[in-house]
Protein backbone atom coordinates (compact mmCIF):
# COMPACT_ATOMS: atom_id res chain seq x y z
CA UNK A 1 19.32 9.11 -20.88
CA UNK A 2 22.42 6.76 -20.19
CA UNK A 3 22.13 4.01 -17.82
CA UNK A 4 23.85 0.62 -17.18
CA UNK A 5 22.28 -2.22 -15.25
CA UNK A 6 25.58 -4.31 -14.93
CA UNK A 7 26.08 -4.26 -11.44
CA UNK A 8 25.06 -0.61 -10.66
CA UNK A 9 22.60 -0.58 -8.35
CA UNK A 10 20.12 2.46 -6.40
CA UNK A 11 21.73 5.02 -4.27
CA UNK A 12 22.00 3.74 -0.90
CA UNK A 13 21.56 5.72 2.85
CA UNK A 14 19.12 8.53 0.83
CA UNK A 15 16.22 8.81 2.91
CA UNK A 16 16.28 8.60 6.47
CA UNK A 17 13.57 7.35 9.15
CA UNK A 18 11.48 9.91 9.20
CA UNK A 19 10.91 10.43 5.28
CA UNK A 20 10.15 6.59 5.00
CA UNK A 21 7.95 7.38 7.94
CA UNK A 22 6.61 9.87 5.72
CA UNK A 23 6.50 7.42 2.67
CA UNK A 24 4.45 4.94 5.07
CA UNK A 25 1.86 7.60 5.76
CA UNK A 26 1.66 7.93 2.25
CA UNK A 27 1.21 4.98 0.73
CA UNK A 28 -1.65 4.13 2.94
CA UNK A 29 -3.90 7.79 2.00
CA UNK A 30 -5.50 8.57 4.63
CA UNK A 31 -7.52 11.22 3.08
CA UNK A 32 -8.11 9.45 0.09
CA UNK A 33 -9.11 5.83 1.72
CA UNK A 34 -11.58 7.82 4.15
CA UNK A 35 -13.06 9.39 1.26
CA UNK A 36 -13.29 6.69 -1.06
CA UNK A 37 -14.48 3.79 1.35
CA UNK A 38 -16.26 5.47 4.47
CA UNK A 39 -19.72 5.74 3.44
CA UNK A 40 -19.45 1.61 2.27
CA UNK A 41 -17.54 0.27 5.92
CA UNK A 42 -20.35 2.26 7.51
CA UNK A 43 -23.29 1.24 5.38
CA UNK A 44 -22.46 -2.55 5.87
CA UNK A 45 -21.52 -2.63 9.69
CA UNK A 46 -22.82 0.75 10.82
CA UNK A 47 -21.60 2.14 14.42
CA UNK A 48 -19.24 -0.97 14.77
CA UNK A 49 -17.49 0.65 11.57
CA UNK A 50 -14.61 2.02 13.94
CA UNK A 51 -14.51 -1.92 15.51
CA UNK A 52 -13.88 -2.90 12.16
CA UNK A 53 -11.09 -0.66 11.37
CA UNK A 54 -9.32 -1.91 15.05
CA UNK A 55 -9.69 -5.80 14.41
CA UNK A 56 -8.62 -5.28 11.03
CA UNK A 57 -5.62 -3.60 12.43
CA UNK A 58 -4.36 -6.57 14.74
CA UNK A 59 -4.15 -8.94 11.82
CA UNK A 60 -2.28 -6.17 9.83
CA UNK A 61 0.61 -5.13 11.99
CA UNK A 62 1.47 -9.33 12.19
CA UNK A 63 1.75 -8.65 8.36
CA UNK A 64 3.82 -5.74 9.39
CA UNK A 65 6.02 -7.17 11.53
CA UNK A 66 6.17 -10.07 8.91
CA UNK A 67 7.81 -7.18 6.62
CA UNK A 68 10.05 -5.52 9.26
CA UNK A 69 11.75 -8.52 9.86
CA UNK A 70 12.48 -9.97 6.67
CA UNK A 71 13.84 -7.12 5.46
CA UNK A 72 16.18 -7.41 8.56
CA UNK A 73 17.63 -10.57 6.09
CA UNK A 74 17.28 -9.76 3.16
CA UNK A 75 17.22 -5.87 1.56
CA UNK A 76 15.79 -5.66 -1.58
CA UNK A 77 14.13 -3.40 -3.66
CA UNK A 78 11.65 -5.96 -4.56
CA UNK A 79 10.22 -7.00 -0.77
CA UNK A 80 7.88 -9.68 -0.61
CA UNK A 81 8.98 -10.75 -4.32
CA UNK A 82 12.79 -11.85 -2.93
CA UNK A 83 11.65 -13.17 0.18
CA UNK A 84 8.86 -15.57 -0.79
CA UNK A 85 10.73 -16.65 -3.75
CA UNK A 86 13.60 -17.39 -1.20
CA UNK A 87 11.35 -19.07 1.85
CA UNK A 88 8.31 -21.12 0.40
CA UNK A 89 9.06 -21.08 -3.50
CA UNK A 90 10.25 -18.97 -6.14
CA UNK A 91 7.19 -19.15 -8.41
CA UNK A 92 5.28 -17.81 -5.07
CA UNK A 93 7.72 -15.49 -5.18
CA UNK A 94 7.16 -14.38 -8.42
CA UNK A 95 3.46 -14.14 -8.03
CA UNK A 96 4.06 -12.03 -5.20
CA UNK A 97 5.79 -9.44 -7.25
CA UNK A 98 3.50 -9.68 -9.96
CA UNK A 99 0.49 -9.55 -7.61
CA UNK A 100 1.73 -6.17 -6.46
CA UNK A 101 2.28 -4.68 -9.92
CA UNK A 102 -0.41 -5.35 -11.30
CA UNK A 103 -2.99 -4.17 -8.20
CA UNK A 104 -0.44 -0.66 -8.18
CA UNK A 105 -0.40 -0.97 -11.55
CA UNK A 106 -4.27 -0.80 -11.82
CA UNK A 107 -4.81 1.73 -8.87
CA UNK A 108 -2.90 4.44 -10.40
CA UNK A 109 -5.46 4.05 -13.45
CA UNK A 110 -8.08 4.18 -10.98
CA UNK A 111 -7.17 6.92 -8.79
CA UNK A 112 -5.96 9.55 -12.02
CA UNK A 113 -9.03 10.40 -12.57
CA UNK A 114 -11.03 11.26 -9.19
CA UNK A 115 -7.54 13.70 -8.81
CA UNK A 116 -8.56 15.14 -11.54
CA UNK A 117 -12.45 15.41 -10.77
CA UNK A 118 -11.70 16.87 -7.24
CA UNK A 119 -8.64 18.88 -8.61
CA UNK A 120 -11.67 21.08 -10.91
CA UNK A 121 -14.08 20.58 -8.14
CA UNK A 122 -12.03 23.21 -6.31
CA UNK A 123 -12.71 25.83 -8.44
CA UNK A 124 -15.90 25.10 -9.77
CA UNK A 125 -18.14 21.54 -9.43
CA UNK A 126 -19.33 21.98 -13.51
CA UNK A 127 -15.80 21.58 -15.02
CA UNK A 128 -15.48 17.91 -12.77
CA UNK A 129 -18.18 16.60 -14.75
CA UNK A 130 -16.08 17.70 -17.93
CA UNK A 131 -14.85 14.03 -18.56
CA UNK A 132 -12.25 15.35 -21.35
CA UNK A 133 -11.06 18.10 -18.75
CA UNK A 134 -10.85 15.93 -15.70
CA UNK A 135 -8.85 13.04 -17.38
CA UNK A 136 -6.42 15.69 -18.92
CA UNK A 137 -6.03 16.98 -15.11
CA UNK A 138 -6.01 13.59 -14.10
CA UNK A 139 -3.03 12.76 -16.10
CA UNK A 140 -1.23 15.83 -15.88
CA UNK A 141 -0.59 14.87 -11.75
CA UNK A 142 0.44 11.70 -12.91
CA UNK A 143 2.65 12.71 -15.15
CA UNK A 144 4.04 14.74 -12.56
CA UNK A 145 4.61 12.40 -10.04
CA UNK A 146 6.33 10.29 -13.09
CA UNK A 147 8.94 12.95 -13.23
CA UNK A 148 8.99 13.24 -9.67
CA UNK A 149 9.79 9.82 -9.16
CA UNK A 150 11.97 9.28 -12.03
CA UNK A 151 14.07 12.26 -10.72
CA UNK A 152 15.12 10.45 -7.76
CA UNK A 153 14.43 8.90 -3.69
CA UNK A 154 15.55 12.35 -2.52
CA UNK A 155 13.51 14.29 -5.02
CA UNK A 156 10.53 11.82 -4.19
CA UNK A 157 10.66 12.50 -0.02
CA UNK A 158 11.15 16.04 -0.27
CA UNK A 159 7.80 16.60 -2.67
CA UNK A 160 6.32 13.84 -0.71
CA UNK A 161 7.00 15.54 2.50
CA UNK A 162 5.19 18.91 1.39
CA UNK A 163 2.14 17.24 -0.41
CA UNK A 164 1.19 14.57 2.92
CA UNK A 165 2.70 17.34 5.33
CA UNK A 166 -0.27 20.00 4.27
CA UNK A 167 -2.54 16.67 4.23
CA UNK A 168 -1.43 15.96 7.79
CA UNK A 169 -2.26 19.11 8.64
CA UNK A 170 -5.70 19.69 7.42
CA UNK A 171 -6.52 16.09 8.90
CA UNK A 172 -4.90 16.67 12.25
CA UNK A 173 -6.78 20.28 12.51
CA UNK A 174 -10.27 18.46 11.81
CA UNK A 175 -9.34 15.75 13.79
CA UNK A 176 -9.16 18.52 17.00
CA UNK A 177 -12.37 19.99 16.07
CA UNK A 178 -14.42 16.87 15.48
CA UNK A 179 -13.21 16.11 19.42
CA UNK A 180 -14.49 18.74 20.69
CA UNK A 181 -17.80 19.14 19.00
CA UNK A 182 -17.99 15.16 20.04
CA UNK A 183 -16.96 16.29 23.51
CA UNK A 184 -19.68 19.11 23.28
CA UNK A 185 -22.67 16.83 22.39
CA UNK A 186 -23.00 18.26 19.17
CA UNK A 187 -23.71 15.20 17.59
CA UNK A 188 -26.73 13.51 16.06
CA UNK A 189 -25.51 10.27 17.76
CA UNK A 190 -23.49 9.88 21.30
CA UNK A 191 -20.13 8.10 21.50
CA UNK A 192 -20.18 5.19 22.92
CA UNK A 193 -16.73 3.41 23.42
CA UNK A 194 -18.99 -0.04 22.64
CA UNK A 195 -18.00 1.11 19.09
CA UNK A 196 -14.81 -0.65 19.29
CA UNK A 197 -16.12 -3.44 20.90
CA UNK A 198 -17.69 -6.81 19.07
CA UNK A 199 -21.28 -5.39 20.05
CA UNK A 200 -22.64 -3.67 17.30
CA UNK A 201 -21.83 -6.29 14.43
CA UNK A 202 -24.06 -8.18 13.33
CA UNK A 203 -23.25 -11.32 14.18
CA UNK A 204 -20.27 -13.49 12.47
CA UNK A 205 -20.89 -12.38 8.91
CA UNK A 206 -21.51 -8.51 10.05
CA UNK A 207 -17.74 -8.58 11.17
CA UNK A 208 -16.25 -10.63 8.30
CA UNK A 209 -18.24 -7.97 5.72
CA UNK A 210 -16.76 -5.19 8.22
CA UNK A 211 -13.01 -6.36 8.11
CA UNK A 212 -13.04 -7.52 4.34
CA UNK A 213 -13.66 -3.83 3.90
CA UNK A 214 -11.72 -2.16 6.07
CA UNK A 215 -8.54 -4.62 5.28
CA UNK A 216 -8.18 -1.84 1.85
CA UNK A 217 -7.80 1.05 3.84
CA UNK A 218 -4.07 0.08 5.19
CA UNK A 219 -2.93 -1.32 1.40
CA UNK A 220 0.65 0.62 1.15
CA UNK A 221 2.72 0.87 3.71
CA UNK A 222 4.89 -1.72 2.65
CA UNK A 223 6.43 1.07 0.22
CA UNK A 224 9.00 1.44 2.68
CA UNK A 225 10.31 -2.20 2.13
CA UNK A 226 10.07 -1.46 -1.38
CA UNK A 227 12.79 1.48 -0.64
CA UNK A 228 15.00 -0.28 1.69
CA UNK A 229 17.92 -0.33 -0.38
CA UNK A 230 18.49 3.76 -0.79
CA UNK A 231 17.17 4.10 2.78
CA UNK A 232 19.82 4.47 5.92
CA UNK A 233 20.37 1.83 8.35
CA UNK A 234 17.06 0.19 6.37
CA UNK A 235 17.82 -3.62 8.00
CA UNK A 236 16.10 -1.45 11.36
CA UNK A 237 14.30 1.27 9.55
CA UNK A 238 11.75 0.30 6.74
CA UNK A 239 10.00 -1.79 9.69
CA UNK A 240 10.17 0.48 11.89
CA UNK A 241 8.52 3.62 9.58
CA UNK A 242 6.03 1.13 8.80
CA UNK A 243 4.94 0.20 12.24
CA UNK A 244 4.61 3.86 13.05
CA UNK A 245 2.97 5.07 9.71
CA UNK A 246 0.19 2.31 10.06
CA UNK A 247 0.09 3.36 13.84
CA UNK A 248 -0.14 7.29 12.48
CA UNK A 249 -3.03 5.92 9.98
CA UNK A 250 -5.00 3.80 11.91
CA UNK A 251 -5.37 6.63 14.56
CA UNK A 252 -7.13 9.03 11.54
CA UNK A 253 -9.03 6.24 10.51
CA UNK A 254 -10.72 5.60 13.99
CA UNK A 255 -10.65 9.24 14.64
CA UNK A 256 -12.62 10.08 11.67
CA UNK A 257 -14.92 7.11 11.55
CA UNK A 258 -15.94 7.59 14.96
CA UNK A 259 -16.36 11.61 13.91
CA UNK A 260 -18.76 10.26 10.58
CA UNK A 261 -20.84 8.24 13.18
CA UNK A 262 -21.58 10.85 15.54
CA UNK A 263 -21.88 13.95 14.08
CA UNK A 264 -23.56 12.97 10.40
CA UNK A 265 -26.80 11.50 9.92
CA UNK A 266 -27.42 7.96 8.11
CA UNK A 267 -29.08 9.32 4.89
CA UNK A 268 -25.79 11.71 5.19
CA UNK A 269 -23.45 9.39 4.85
CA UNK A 270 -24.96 7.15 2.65
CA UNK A 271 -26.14 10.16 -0.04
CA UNK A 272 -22.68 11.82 0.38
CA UNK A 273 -20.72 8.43 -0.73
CA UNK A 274 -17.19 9.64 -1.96
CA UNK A 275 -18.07 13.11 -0.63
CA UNK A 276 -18.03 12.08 2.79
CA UNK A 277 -15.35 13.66 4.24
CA UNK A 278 -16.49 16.91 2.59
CA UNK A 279 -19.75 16.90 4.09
CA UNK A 280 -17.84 16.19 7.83
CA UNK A 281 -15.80 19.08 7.05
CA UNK A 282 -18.44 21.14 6.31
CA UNK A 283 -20.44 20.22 9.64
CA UNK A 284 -16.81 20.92 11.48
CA UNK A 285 -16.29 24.36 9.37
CA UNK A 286 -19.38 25.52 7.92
CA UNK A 287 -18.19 27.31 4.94
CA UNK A 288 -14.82 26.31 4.12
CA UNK A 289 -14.36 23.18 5.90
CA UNK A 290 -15.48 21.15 2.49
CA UNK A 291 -13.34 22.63 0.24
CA UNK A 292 -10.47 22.22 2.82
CA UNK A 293 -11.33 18.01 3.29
CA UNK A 294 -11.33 17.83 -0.68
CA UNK A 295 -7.88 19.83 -0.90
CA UNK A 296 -6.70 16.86 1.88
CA UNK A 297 -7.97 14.16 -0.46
CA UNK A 298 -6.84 15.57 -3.53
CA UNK A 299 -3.40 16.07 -2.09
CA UNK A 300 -3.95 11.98 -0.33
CA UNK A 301 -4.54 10.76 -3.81
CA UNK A 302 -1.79 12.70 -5.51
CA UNK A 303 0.87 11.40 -2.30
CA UNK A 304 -0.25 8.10 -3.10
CA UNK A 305 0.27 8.19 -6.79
CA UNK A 306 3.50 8.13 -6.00
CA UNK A 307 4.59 5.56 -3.70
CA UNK A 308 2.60 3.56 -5.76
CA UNK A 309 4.88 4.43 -8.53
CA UNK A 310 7.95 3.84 -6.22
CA UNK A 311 6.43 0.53 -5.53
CA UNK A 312 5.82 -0.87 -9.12
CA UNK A 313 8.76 0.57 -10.41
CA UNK A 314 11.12 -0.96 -7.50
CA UNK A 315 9.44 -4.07 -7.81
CA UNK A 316 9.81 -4.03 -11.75
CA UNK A 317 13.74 -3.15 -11.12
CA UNK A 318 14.33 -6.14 -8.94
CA UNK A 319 12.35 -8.23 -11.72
CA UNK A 320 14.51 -7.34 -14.36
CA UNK A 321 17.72 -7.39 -12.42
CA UNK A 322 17.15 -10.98 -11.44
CA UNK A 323 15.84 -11.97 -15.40
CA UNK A 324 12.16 -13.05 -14.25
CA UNK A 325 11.43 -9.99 -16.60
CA UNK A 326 12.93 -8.41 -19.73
CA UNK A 327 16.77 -7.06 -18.57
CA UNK A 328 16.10 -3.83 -19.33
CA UNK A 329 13.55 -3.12 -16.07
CA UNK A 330 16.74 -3.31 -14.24
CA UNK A 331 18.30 -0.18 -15.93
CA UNK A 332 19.69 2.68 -13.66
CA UNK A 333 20.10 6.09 -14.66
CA UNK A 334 23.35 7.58 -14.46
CA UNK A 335 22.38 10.63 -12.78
CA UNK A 336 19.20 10.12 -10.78
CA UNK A 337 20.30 6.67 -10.15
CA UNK A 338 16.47 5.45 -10.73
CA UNK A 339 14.97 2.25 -12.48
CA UNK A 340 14.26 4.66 -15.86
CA UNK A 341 13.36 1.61 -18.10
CA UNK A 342 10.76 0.67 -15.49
CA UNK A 343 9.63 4.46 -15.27
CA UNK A 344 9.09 4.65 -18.54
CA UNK A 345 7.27 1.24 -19.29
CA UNK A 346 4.95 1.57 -16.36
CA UNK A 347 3.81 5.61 -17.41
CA UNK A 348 3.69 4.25 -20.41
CA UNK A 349 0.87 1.68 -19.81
CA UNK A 350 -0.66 3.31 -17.39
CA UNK A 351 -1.54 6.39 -19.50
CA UNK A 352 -2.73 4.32 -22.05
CA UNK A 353 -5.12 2.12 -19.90
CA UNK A 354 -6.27 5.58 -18.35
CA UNK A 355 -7.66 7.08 -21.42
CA UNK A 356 -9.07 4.05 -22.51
CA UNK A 357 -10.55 3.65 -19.63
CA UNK A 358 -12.29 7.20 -19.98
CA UNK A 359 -12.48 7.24 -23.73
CA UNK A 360 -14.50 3.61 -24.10
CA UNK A 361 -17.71 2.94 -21.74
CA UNK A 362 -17.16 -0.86 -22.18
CA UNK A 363 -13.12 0.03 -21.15
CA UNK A 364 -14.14 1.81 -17.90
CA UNK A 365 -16.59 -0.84 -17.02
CA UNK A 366 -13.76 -3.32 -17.33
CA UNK A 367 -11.51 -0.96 -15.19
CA UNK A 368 -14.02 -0.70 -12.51
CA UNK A 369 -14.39 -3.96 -11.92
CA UNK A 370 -10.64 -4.53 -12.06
CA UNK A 371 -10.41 -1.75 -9.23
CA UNK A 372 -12.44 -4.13 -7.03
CA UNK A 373 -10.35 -7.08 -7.70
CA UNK A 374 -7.58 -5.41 -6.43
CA UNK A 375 -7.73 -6.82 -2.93
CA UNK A 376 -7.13 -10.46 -4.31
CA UNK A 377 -3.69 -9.32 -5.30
CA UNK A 378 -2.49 -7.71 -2.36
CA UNK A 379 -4.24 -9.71 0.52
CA UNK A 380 -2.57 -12.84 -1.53
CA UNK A 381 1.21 -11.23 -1.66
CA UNK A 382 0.55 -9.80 1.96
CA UNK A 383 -0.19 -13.33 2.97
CA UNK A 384 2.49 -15.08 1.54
CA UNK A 385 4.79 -12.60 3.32
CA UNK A 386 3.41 -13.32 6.28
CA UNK A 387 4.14 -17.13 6.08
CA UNK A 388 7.82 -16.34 4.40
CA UNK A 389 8.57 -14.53 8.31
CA UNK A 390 7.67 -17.88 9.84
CA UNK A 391 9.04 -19.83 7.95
CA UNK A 392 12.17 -18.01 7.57
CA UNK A 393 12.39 -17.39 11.87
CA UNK A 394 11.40 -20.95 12.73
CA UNK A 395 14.53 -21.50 14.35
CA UNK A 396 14.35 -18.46 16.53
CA UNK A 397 10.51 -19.12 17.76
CA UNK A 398 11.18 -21.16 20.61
CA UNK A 399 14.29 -19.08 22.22
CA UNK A 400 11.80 -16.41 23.99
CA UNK A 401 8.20 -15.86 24.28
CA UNK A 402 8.89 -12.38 22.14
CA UNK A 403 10.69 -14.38 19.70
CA UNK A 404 7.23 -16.95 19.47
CA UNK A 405 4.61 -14.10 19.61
CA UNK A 406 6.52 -11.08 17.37
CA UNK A 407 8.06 -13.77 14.95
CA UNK A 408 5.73 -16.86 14.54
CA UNK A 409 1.71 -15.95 15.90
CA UNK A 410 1.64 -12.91 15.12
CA UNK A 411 2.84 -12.69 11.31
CA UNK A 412 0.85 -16.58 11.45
CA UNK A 413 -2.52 -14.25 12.35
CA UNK A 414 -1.74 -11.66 9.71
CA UNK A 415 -1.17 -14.74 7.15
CA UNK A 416 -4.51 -16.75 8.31
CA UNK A 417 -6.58 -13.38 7.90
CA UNK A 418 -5.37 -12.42 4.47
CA UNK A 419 -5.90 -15.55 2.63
CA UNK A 420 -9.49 -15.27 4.66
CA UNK A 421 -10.46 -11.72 3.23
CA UNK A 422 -8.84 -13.31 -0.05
CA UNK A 423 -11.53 -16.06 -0.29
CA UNK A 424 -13.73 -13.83 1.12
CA UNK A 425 -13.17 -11.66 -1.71
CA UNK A 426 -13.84 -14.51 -4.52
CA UNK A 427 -17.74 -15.02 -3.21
CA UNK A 428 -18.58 -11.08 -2.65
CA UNK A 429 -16.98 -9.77 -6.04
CA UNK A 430 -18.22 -9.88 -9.28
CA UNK A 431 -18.07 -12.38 -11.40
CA UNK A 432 -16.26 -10.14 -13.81
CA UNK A 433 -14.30 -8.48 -11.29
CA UNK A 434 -13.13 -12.37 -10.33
CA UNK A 435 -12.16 -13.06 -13.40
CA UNK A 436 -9.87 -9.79 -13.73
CA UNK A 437 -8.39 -10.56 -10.76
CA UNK A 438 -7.87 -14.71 -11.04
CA UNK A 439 -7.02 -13.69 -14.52
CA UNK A 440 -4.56 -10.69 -13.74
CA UNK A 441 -3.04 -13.50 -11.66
CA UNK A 442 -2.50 -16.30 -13.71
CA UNK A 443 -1.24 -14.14 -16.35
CA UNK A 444 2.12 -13.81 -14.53
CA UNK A 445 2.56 -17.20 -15.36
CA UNK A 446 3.76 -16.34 -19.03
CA UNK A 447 6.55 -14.56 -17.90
CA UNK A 448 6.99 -16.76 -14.98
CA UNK A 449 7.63 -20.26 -16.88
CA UNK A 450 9.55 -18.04 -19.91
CA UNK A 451 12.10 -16.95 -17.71
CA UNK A 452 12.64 -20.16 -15.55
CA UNK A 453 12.54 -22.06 -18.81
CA UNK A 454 15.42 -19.54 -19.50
CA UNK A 455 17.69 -20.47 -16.68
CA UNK A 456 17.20 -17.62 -14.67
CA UNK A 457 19.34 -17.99 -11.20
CA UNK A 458 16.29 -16.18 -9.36
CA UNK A 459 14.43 -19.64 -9.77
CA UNK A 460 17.35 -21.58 -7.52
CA UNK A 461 17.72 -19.27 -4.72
CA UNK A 462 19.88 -18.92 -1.31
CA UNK A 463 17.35 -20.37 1.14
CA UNK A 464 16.63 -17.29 3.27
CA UNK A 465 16.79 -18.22 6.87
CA UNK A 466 17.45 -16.12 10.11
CA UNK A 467 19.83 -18.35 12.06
CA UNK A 468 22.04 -18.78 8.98
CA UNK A 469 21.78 -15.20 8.69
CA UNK A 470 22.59 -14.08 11.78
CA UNK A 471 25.58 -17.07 11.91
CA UNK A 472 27.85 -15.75 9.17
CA UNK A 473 26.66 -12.59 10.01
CA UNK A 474 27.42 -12.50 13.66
CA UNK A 475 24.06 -10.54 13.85
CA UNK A 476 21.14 -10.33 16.15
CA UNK A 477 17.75 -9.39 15.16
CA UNK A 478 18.38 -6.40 17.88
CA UNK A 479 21.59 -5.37 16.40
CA UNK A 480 21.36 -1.67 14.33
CA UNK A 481 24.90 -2.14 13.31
CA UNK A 482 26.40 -5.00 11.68
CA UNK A 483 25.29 -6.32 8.11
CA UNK A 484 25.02 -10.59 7.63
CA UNK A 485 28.33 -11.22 5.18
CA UNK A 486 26.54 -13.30 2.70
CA UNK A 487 24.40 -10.90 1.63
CA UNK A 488 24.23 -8.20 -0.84
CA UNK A 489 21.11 -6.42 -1.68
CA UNK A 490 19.53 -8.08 -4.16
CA UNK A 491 22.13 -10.39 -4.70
CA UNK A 492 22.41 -12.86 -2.61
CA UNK A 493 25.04 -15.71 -2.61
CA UNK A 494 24.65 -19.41 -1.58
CA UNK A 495 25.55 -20.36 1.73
């Protein structure tokens, strides 16, 4: 493999709006987040579970909006990593980054193996409890959605586009037929549209333990960020594909939450854990319904494998580009024009913690409670985000009422209620899952000090800030056309 990171960058104006739609969908696993968290949202705030999933929402799409418009200022392969380091401070900005490799880093450990387990589960349920066979399965899709990733953005949306399409599908199709057996009565439980009202919770703590949870089933979209520099017109579009692929999300969510509550029982739900969906699919289409729900989450988890890999390795690229991290994470390929080095290093570790992690007992208990701790690293780099929009807009807030809502409350909310679930997090985890995830943290600092002790320019930035922006620029935030002067992606100059 030849590659050059002096000055050559990723392919720019590859994927359009509707694959980083696509990507947004994606990232976020619908299949795979129903699946995996269902059965907990519902055992800890019951029929207000679909509440949850709305108020959790609201908060989110400020954190959304937070994303959509810095990346209006500043494209960059690494996202929130560039524009915290560039707003509130550099070493914020570098925990950002770090934040989100490590949590991708650690879910793609996590979620190898339950493809694998499902994957055999198709064909018969005694080879998923083969532990060899289902971490050799496990690792084979990752390995494949290493190559797929490492051969390219274009590569990526077009394999991306087949695996979520057919998961779109299967979850759309269910979604119809829950409606009309809920429409029918067929339900152990009427709707009741009090279900997204503040009703059914259990009073103040009932609906923090009901958002803290749901708050993990949206982790993801921000892969289109991640992508903004080989997407088209990407200033407009990575916001946009990722306020329609949460909007495309959070639908499925409430539709299928509000389909668990009415048409499964209690013990149901809580004895069918993980196998929830399977068990709604079953009720929907008795006989092959739960086979098709676990194709939909084994093709969710496999989608998802691979933005995450997109994100960690895009992240990594902008690291080593700027000289926070070794050079060589900011490698291009020649031909594929894809961070290789970063490819490479992150399989790398990644295969290795995943048969550990399934080799060792003590290893896999370590790696479960690292799983949980994952929510302390991206509620804390989604939160910082949120503040970098203010702070970046605070000259704009005051010229409309738009302007205050879209660019200072709203991203404010999203900011407030992350560092919430984030403190939230420290007194419901673990002790040992705290200390993986404080520890995970503070680890970055190594690198962190290293490379500022180095003289790295990353660590005396180009304040990032919208009027300056949109000055030299002679740009609007509503303009789709013209591109702020100063500004290169990723490389920003001083004003």
């Amino acid at each position: 493999m030849s590659s050059s990171s002096g000055g050559r960058g990723l392919q720019p104006n590859v994927l359009s709006t509707f694959d980083t739609v696509v990507m947004a969908v994606a990232g976020s696993a619908p299949a795979y987040s129903l699946a995996a968290t269902t059965s907990v949202l519902v055992g800890a705030v019951g029929l207000a579970s679909p509440a949850a999933l709305l108020y959790c929402a609201i908060p989110m799409l400020g954190i959304v909006l937070a994303f959509g418009r810095l990346g209006r200022i500043d494209v960059n392969a690494g996202a929130a990593y560039s524009w915290v380091g560039r707003t509130l401070h550099p070493f914020l900005g570098f925990i950002s980054g770090w934040a989100l490799v490590v949590a991708a880093t650690l879910f793609m450990v996590a979620g190898s193996l339950p493809a694998g387990q499902m994957t055999l589960g198709l064909f018969d349920p005694a080879l998923a409890r083969n532990t060899a066979l289902a971490t050799a399965t496990g690792a084979g899709w990752f390995v494949l959605m290493l190559g797929v990733v490492l051969g390219g953005a274009r590569l990526s949306a077009k394999a991306q586009l087949v695996i979520s399409g057919v998961e779109l599908v299967i979850l759309g199709g269910f979604s119809v037929g829950a409606l009309v057996q809920v429409g029918e009565g067929g339900g152990v439980v009427p709707f009741d549209w009090g279900w997204l009202g503040f009703g059914h919770f259990d009073g103040v703590s009932g609906f923090a333990a009901g958002t803290l949870i749901a708050a993990f089933y949206y982790w993801g979209w921000d892969v289109t960020s991640n992508l903004s520099e080989e997407t088209r017109d990407s200033r407009r579009t990575a916001g946009l594909a990722a306020l329609v692929g949460v909007g495309i999300v959070f639908a499925l969510f409430v539709a299928f939450t509000v389909a668990v509550n009415v048409l499964l029982t209690s013990g149901e739900i809580a004895a069918g854990q993980s196998n929830v969906l399977a068990l709604l699919g079953e009720h929907i289409w008795p006989g092959v319904g739960g086979r098709l729900m676990v194709l939909a989450v084994v093709l969710s988890t496999i989608a998802t494998l691979e933005t995450t890999l997109i994100q960690v390795t895009r992240s990594l690229f902008a690291m080593g580009r700027d000289r926070t991290m070794p050079g060589g994470l900011g490698a291009v390929h020649r031909r594929w024009n894809t961070p290789w080095v970063a490819i490479v290093v992150v399989g790398a570790v990644a295969l290795l913690l995943f048969v550990a992690s399934n080799a060792l007992g003590s290893v896999q208990d370590i790696m479960s409670d690292a799983l949980a701790a994952i929510g302390l690293q991206t509620t804390l780099y989604y939160g910082l985000a949120g503040l970098a929009a203010v702070v970046a807009y605070r000259r704009t807030l005051t010229e409309s009422v738009s302007s205050f809502l879209l660019g200072g409350a709203w991203p404010l909310l999203g900011s407030v209620f992350m560092f919430c679930v984030f403190g939230a997090s420290l007194t419901r985890l673990s002790g040992a899952a705290v200390a993986i995830g404080i520890g995970s943290l503070l680890a970055g600092l190594v690198p962190m000090l290293w490379y500022w002790r180095r003289g790295s320019a990353y660590y005396r930035p180009a304040r990032l800030d919208a009027t300056r922006s949109f000055e030299v620029g002679t740009w609007s935030p509503n303009s789709r056309t013209k591109t702020p002067s100063y500004v290169q992606a990723g490389h920003p100059t001083d004003f």
